[in-house]
PDB file of N, CA and C in Angstrom:
ATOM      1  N   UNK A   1       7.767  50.909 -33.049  1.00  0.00           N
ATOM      2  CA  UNK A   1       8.272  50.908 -31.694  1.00  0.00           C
ATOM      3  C   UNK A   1       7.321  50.163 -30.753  1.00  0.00           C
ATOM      4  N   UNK A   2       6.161  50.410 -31.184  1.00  0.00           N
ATOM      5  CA  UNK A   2       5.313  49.798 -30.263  1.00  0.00           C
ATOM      6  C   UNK A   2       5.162  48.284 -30.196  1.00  0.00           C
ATOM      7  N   UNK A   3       4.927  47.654 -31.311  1.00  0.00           N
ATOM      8  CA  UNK A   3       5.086  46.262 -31.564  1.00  0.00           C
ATOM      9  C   UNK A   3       6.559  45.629 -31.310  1.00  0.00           C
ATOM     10  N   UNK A   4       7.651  46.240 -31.555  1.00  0.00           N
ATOM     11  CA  UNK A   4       9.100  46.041 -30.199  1.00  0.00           C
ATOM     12  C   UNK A   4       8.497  45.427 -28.951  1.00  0.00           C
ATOM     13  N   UNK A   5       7.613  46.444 -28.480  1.00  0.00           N
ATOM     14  CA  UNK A   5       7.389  46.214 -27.028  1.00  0.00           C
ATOM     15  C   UNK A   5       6.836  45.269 -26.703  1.00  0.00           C
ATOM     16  N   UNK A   6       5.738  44.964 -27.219  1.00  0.00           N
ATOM     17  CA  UNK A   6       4.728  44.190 -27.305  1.00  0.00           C
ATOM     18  C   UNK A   6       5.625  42.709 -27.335  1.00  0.00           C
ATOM     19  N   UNK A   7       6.353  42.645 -28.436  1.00  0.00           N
ATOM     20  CA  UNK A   7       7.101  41.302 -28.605  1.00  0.00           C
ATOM     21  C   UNK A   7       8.070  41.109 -27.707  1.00  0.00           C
ATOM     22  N   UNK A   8       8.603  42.603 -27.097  1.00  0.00           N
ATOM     23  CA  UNK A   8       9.894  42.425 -25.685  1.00  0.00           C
ATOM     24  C   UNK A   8       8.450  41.314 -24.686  1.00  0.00           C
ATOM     25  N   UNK A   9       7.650  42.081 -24.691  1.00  0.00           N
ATOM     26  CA  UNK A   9       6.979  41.769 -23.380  1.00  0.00           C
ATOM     27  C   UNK A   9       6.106  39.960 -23.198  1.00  0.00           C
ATOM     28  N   UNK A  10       5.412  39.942 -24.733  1.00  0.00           N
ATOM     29  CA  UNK A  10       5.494  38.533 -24.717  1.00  0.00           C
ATOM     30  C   UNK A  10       6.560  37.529 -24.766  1.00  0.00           C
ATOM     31  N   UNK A  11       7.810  37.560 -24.923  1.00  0.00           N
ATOM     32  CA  UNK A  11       9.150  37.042 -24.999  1.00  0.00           C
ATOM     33  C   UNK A  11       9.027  37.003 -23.848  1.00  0.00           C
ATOM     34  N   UNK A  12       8.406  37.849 -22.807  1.00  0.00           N
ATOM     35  CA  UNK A  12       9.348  37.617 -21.272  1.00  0.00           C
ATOM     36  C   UNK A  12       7.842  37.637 -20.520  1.00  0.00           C
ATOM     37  N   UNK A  13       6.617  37.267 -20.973  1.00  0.00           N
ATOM     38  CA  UNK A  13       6.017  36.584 -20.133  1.00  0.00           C
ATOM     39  C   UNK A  13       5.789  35.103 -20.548  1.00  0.00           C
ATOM     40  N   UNK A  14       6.074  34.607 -21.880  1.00  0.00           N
ATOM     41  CA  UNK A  14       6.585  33.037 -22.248  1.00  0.00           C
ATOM     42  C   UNK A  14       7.352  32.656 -21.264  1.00  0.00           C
ATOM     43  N   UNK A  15       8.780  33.390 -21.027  1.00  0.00           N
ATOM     44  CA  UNK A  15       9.671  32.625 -20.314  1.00  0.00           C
ATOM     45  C   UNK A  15       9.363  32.940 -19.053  1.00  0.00           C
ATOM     46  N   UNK A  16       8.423  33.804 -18.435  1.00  0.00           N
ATOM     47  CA  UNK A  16       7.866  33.688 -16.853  1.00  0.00           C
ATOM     48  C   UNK A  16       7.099  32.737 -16.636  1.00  0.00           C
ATOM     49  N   UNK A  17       6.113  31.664 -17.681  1.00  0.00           N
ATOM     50  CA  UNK A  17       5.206  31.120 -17.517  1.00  0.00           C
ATOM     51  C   UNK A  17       6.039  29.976 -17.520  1.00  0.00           C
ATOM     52  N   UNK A  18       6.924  29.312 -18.754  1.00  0.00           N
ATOM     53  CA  UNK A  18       7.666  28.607 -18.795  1.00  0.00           C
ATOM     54  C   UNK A  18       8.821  28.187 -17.044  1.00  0.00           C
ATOM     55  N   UNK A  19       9.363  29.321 -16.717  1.00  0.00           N
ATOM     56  CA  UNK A  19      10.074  28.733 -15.662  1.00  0.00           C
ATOM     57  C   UNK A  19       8.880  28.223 -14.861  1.00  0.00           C
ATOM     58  N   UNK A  20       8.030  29.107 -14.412  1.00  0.00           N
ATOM     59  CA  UNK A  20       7.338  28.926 -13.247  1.00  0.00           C
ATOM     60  C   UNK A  20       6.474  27.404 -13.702  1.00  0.00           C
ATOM     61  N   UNK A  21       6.169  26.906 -14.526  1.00  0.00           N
ATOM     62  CA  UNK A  21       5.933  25.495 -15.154  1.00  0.00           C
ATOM     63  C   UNK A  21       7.158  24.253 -14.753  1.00  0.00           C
ATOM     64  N   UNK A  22       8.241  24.765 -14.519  1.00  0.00           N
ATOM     65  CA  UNK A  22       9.334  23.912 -14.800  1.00  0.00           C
ATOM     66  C   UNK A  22       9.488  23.393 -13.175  1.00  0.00           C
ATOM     67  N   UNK A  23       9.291  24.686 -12.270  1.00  0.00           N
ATOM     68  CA  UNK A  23       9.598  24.926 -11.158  1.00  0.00           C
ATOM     69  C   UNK A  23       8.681  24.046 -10.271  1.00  0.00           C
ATOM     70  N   UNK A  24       7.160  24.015 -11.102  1.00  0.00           N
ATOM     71  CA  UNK A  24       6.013  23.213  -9.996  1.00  0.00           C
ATOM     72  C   UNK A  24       6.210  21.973 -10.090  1.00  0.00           C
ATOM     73  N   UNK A  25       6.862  21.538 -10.956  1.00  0.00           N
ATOM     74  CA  UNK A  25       7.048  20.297 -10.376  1.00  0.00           C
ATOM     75  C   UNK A  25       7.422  19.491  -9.126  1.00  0.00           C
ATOM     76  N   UNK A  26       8.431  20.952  -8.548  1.00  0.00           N
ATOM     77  CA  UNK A  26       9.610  20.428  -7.521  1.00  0.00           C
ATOM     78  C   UNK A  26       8.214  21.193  -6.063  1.00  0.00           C
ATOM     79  N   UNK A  27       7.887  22.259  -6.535  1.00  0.00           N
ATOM     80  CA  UNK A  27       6.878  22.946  -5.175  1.00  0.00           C
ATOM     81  C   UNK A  27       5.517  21.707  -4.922  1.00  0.00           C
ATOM     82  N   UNK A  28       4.714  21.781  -6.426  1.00  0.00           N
ATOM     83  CA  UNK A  28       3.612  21.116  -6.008  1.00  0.00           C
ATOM     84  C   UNK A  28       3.793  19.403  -6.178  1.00  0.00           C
ATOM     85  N   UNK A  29       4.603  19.059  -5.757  1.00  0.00           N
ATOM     86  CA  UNK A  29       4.736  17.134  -6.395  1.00  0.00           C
ATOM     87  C   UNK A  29       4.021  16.569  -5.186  1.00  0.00           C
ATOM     88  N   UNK A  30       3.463  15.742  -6.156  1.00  0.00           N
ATOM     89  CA  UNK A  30       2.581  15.070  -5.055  1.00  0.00           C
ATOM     90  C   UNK A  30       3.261  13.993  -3.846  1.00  0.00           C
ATOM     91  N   UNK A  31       2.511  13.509  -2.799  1.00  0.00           N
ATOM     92  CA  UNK A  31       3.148  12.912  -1.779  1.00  0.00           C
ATOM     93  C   UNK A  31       4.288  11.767  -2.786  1.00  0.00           C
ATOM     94  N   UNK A  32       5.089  11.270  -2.185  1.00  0.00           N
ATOM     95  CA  UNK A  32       6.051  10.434  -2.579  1.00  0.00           C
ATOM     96  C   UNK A  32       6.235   9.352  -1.545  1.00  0.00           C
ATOM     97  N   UNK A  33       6.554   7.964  -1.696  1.00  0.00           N
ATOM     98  CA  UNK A  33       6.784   7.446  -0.439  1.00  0.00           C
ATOM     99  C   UNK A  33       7.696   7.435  -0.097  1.00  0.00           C
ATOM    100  N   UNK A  34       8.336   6.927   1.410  1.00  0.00           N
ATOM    101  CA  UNK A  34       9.867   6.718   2.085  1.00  0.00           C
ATOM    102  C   UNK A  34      10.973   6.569   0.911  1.00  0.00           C
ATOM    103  N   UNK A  35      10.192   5.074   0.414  1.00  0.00           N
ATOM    104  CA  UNK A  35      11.424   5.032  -0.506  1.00  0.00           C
ATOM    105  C   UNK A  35      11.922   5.972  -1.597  1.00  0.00           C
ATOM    106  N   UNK A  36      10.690   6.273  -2.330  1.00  0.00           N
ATOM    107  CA  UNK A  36      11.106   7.158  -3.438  1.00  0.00           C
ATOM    108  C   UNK A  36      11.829   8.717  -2.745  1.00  0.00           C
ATOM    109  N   UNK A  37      11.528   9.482  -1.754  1.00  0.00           N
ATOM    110  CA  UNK A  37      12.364  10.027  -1.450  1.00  0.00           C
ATOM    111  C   UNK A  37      13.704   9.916  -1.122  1.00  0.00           C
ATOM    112  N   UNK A  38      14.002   8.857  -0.388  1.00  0.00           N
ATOM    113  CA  UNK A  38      15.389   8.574  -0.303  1.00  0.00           C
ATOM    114  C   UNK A  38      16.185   8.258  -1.656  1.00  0.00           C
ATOM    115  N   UNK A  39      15.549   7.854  -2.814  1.00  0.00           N
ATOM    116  CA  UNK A  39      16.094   7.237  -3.916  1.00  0.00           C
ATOM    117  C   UNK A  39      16.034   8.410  -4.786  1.00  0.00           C
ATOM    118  N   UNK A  40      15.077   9.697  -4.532  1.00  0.00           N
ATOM    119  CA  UNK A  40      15.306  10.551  -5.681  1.00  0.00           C
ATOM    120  C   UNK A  40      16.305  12.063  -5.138  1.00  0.00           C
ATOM    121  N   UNK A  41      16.128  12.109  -3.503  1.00  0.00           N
ATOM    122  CA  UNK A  41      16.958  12.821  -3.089  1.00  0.00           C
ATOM    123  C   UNK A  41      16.606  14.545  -3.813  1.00  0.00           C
ATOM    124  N   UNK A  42      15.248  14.550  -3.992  1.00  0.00           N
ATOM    125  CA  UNK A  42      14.993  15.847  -4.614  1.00  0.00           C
ATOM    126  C   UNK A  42      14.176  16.520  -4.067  1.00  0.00           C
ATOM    127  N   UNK A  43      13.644  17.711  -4.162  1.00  0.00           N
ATOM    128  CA  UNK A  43      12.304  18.407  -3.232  1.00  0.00           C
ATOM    129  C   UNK A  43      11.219  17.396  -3.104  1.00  0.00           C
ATOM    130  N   UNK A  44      10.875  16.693  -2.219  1.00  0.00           N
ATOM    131  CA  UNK A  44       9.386  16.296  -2.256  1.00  0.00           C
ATOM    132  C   UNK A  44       8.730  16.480  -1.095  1.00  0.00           C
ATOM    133  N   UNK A  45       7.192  16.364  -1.414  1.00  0.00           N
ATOM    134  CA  UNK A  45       6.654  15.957  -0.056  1.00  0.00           C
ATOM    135  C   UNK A  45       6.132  14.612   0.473  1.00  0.00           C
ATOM    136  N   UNK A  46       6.088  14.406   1.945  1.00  0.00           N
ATOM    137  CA  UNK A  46       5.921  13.033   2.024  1.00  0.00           C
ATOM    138  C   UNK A  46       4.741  13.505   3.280  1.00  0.00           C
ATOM    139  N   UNK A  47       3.612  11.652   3.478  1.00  0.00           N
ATOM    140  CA  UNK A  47       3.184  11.999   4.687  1.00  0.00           C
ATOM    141  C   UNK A  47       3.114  10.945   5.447  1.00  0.00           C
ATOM    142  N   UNK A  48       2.631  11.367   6.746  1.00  0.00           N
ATOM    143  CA  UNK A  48       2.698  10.203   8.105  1.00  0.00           C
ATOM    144  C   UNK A  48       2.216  10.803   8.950  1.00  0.00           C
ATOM    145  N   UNK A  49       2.066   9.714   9.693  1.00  0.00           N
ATOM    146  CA  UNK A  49       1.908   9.951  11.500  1.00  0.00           C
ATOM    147  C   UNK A  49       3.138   9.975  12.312  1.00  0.00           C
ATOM    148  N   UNK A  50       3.217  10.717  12.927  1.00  0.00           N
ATOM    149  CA  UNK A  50       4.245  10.295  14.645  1.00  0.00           C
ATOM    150  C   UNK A  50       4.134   9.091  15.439  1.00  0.00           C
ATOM    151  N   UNK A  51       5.662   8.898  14.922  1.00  0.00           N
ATOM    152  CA  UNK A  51       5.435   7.795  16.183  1.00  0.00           C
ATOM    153  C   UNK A  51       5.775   8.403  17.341  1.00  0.00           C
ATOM    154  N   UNK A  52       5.060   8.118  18.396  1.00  0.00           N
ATOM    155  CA  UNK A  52       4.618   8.879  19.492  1.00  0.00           C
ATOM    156  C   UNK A  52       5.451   7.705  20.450  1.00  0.00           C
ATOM    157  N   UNK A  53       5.521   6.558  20.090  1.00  0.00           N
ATOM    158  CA  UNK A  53       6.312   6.031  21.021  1.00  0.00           C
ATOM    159  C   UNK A  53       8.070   6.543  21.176  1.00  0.00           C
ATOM    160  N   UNK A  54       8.610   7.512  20.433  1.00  0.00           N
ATOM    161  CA  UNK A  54       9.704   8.103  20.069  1.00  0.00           C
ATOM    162  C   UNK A  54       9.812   9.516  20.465  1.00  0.00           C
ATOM    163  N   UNK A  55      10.121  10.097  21.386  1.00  0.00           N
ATOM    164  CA  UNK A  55       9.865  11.426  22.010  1.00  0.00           C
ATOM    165  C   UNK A  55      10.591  12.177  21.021  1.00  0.00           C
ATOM    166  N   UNK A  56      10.369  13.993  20.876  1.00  0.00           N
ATOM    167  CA  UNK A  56      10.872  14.766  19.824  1.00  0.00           C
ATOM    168  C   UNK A  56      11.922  15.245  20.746  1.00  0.00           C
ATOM    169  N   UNK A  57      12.809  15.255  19.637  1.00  0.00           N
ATOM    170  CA  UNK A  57      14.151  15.656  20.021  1.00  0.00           C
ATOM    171  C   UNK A  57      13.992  17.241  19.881  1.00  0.00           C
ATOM    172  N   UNK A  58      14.718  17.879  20.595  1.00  0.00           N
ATOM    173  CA  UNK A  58      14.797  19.573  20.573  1.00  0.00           C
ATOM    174  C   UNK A  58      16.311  19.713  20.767  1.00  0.00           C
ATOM    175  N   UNK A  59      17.053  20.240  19.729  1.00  0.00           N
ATOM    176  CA  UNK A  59      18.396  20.803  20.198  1.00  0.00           C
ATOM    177  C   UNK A  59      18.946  22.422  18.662  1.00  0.00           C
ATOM    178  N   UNK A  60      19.380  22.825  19.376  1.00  0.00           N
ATOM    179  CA  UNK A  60      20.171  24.417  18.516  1.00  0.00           C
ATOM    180  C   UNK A  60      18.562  24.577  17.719  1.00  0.00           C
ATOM    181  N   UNK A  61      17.917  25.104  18.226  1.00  0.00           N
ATOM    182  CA  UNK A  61      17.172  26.114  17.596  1.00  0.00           C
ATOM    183  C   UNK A  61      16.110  24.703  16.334  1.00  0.00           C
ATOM    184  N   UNK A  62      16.453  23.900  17.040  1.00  0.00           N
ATOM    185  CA  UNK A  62      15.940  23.236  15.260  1.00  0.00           C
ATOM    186  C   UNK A  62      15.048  21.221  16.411  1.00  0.00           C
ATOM    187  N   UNK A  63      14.376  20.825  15.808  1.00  0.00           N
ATOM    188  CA  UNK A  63      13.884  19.606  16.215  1.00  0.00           C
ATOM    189  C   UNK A  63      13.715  18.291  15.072  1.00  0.00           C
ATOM    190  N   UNK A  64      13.518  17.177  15.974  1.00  0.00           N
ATOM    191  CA  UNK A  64      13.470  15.786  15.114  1.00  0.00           C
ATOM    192  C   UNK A  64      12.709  14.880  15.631  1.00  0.00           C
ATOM    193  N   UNK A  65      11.998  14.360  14.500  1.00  0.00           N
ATOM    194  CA  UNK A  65      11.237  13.362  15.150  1.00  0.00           C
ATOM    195  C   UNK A  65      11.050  12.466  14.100  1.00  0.00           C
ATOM    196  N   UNK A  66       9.996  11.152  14.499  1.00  0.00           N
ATOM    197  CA  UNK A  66       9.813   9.627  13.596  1.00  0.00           C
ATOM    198  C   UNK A  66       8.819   9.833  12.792  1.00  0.00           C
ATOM    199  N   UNK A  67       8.403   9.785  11.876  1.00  0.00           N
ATOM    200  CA  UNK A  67       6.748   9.727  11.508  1.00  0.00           C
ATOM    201  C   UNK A  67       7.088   8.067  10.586  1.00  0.00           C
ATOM    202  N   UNK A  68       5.660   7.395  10.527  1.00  0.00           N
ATOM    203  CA  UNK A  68       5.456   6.719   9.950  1.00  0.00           C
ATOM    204  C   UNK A  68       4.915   6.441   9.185  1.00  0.00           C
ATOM    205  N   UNK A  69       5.038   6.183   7.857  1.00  0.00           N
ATOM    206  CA  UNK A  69       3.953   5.517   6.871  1.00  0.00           C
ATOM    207  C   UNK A  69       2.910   4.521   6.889  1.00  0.00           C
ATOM    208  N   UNK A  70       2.007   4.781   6.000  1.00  0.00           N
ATOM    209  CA  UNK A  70       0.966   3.685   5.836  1.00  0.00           C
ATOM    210  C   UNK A  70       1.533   2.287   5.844  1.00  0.00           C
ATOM    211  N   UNK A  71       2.679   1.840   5.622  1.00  0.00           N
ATOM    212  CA  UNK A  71       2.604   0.731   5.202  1.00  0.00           C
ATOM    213  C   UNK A  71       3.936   0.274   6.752  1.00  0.00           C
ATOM    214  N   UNK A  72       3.588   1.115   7.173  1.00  0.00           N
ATOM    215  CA  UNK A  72       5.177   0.877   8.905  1.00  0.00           C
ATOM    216  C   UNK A  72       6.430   1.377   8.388  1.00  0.00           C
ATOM    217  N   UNK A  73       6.773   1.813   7.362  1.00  0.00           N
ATOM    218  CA  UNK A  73       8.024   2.136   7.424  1.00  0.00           C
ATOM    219  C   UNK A  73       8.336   3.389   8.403  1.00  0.00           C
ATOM    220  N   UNK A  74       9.321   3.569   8.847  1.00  0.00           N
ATOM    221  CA  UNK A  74       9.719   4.744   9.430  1.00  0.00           C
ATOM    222  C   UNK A  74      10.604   6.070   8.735  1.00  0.00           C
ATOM    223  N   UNK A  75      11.324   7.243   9.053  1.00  0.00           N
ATOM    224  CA  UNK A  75      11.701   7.743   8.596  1.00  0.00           C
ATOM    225  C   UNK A  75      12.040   8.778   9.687  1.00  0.00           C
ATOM    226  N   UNK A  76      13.132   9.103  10.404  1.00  0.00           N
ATOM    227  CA  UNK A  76      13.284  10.248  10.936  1.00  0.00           C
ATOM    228  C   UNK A  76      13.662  11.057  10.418  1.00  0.00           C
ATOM    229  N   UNK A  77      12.764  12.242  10.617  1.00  0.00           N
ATOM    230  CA  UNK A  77      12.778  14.170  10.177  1.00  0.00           C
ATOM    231  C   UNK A  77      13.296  15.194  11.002  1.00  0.00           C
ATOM    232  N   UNK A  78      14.363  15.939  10.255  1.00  0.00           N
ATOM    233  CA  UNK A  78      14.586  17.036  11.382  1.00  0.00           C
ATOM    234  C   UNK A  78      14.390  18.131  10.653  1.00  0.00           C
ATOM    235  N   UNK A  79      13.901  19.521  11.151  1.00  0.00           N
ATOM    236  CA  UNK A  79      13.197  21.201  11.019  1.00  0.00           C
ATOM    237  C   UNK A  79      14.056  21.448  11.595  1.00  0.00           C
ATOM    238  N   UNK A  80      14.355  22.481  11.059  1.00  0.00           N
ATOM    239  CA  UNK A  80      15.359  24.476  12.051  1.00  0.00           C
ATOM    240  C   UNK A  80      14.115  24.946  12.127  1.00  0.00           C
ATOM    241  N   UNK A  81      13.271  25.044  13.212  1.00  0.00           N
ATOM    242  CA  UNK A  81      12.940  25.814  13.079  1.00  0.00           C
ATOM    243  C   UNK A  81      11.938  25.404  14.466  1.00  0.00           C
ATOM    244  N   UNK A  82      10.823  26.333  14.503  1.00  0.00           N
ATOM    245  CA  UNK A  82       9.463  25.755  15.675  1.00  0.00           C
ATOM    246  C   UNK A  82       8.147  24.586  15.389  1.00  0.00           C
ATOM    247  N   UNK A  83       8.409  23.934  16.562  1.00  0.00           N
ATOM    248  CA  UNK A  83       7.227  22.855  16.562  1.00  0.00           C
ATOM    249  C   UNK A  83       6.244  23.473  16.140  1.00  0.00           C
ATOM    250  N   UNK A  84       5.208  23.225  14.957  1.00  0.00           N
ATOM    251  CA  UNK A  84       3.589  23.707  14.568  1.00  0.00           C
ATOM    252  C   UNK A  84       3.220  23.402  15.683  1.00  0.00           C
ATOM    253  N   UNK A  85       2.189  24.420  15.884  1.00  0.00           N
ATOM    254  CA  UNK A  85       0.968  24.551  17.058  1.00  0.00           C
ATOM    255  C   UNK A  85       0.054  23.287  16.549  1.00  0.00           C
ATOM    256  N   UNK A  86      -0.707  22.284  17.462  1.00  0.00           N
ATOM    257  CA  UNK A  86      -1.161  21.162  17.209  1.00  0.00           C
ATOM    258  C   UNK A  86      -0.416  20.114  16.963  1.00  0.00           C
ATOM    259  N   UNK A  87       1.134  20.171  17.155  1.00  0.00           N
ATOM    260  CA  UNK A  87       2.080  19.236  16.623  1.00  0.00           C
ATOM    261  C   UNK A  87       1.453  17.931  17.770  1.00  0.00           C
ATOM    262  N   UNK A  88       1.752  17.717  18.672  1.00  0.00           N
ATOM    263  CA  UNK A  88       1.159  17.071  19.499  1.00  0.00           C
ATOM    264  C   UNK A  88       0.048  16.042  19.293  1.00  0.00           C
ATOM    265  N   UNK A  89      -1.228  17.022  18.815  1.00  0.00           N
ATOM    266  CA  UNK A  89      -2.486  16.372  18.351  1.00  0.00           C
ATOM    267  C   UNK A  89      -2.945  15.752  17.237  1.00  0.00           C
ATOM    268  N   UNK A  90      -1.882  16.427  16.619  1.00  0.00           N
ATOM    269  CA  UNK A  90      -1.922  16.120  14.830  1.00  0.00           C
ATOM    270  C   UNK A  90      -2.084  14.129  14.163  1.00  0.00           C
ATOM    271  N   UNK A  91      -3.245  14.140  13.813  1.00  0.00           N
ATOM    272  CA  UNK A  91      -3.644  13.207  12.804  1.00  0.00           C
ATOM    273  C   UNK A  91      -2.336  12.626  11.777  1.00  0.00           C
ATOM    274  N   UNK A  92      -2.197  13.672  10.808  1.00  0.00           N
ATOM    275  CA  UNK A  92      -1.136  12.962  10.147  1.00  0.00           C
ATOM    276  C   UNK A  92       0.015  14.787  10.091  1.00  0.00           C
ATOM    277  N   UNK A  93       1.185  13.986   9.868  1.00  0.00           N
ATOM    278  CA  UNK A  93       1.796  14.800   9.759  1.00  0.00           C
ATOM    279  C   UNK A  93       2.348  15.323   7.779  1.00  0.00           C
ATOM    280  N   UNK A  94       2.001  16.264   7.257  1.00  0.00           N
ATOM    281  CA  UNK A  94       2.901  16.512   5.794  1.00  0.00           C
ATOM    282  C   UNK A  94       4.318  17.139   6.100  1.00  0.00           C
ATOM    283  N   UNK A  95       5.236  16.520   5.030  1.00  0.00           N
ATOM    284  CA  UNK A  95       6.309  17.345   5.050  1.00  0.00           C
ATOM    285  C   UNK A  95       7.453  17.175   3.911  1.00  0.00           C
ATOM    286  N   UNK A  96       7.477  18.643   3.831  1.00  0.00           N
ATOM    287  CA  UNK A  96       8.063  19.171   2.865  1.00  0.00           C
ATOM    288  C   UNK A  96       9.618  18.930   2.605  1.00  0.00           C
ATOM    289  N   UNK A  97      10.621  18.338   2.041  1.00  0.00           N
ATOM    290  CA  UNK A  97      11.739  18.485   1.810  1.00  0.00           C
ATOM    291  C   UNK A  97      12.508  17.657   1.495  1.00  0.00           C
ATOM    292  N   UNK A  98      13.932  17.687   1.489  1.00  0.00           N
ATOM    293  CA  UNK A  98      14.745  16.867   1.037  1.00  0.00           C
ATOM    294  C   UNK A  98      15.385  15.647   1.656  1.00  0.00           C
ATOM    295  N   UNK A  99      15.614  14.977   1.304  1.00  0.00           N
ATOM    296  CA  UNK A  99      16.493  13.596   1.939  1.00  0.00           C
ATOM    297  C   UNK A  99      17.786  13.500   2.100  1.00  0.00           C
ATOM    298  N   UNK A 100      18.621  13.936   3.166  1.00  0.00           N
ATOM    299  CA  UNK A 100      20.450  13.957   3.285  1.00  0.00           C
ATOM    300  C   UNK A 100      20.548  12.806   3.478  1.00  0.00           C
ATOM    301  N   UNK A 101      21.072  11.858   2.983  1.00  0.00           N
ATOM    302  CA  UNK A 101      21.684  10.554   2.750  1.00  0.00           C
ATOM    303  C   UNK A 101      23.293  10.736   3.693  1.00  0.00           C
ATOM    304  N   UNK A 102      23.998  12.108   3.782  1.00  0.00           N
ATOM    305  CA  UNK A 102      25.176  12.509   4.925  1.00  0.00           C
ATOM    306  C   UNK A 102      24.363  11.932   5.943  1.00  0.00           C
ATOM    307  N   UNK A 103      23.436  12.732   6.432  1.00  0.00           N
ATOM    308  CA  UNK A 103      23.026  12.812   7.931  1.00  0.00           C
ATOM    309  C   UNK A 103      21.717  11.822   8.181  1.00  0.00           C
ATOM    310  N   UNK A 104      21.397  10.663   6.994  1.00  0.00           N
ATOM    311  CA  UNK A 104      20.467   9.593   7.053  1.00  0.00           C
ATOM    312  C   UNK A 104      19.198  10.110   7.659  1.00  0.00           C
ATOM    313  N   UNK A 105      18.632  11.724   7.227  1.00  0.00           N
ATOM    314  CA  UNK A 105      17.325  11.783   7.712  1.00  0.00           C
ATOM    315  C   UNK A 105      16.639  12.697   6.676  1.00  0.00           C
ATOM    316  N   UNK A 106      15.527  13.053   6.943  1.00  0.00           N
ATOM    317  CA  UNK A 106      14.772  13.460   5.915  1.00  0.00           C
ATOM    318  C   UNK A 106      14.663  15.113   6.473  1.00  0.00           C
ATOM    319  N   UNK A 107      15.778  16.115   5.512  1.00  0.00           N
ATOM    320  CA  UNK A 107      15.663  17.625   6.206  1.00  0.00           C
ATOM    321  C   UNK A 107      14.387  18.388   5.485  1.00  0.00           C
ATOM    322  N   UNK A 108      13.276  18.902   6.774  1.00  0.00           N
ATOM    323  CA  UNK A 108      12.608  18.840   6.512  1.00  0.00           C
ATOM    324  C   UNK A 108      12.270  20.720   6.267  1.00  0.00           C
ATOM    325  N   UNK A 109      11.894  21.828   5.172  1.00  0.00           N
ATOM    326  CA  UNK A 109      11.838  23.288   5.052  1.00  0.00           C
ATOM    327  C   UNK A 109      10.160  23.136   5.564  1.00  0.00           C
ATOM    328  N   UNK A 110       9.482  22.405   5.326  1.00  0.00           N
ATOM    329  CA  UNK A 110       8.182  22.843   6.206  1.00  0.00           C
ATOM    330  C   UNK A 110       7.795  21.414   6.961  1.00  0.00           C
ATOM    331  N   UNK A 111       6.994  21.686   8.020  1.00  0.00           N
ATOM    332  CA  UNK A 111       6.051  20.321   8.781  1.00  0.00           C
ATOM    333  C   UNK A 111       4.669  20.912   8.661  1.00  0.00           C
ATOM    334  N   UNK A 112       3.750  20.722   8.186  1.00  0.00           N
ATOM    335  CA  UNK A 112       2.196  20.885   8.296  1.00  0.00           C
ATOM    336  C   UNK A 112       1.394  19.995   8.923  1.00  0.00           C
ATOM    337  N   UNK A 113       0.286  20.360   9.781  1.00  0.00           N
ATOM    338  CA  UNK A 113      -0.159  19.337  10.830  1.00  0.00           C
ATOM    339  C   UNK A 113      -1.616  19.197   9.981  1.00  0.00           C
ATOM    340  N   UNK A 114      -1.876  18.115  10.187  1.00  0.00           N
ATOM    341  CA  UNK A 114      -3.172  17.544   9.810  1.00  0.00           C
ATOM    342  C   UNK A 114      -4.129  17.107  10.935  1.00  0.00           C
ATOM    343  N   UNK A 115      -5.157  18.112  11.232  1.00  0.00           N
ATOM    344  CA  UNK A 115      -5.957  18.054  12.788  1.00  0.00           C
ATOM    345  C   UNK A 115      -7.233  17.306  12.171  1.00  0.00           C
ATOM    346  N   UNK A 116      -8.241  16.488  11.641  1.00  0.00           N
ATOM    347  CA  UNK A 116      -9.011  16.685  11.711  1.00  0.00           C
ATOM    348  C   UNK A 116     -10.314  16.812  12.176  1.00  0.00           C
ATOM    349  N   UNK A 117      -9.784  16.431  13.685  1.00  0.00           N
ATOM    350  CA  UNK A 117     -10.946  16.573  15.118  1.00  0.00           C
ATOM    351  C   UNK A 117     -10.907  18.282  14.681  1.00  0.00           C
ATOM    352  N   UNK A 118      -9.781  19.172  14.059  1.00  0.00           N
ATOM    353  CA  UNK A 118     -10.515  20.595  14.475  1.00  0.00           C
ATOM    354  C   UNK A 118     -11.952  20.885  13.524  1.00  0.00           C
ATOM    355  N   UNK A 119     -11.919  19.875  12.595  1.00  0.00           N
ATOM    356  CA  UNK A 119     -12.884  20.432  11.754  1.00  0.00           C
ATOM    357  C   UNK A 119     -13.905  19.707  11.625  1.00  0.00           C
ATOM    358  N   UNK A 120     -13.952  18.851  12.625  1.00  0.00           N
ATOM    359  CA  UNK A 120     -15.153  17.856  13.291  1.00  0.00           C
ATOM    360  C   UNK A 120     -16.349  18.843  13.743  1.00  0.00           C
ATOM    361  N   UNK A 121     -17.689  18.434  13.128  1.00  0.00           N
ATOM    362  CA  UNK A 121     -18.501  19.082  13.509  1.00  0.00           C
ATOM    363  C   UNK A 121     -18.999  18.925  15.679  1.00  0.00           C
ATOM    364  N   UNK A 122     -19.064  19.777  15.905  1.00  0.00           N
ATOM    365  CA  UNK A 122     -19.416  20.125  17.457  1.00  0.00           C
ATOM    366  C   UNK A 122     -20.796  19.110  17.999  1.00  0.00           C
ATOM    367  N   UNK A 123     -20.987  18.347  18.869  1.00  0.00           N
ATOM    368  CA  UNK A 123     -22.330  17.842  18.707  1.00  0.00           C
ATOM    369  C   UNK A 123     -22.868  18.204  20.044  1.00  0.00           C
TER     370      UNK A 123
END
C-alpha cells in the first residue's frame, strides 16, 4: 500500500514539474522584438521607452500609450488597468502581453517601469 502511494505521488509530481516546464516558456520568455510579437501573436514580453511626444490616452477604466524600440519602431499599448507609479519618469518601459492584430495594438496584462535614477547612488 505504501509504495501505491509513493508511485501515486511521484506520477503527480512528474506531471507538476512537467506542466509548470511547459508553461515557462510563455511566463518567463525573454524580451521579443515589435516584429516578432506581432508575427507570433503569443504571450511575450517586449521593451521600450515612451514616446513622450504622444500623450497617454485614459478612457473606461483602462489606458494607452506609444513606446519605442531600440531600433525606432513604434508600437502602441493598451492596460485595463492603473498607470505604475513612476510611469512618467520611467527609463524604459517592460511589458507583458499579447498582440490583437483586431484592435492593431499590443494588449498589454502587465506594464513595469524601469527607474534607474531611483537606484542611482545619492552624491
Amino acid at each position: 500500500m505504501k509504495s501505491r502511494n509513493i508511485i501515486i505521488f511521484l506520477a503527480v509530481l512528474v506531471s507538476v514539474v512537467v506542466a509548470i516546464l511547459s508553461l515557462s516558456d510563455n511566463i518567463m520568455s525573454p524580451y521579443v522584438s515589435f516584429d516578432d510579437a506581432i508575427k507570433k501573436q503569443a504571450y511575450v514580453q517586449i521593451i521600450g521607452q515612451r514616446d513622450k511626444s504622444i500623450p497617454v490616452s485614459r478612457e473606461n477604466g483602462s489606458f494607452s500609450f506609444v513606446i519605442l524600440s531600440e531600433d525606432g519602431d513604434s508600437m502602441r499599448i493598451t492596460h485595463a488597468g492603473q498607470i505604475p507609479q513612476n510611469f512618467d519618469h520611467a527609463d524604459r518601459i517592460v511589458i507583458l502581453g499579447k498582440y490583437d492584430p483586431a484592435m492593431g495594438v499590443f494588449a498589454a496584462d502587465k506594464v513595469l517601469v524601469k527607474c534607474p535614477s531611483k537606484y542611482a547612488k545619492e552624491r
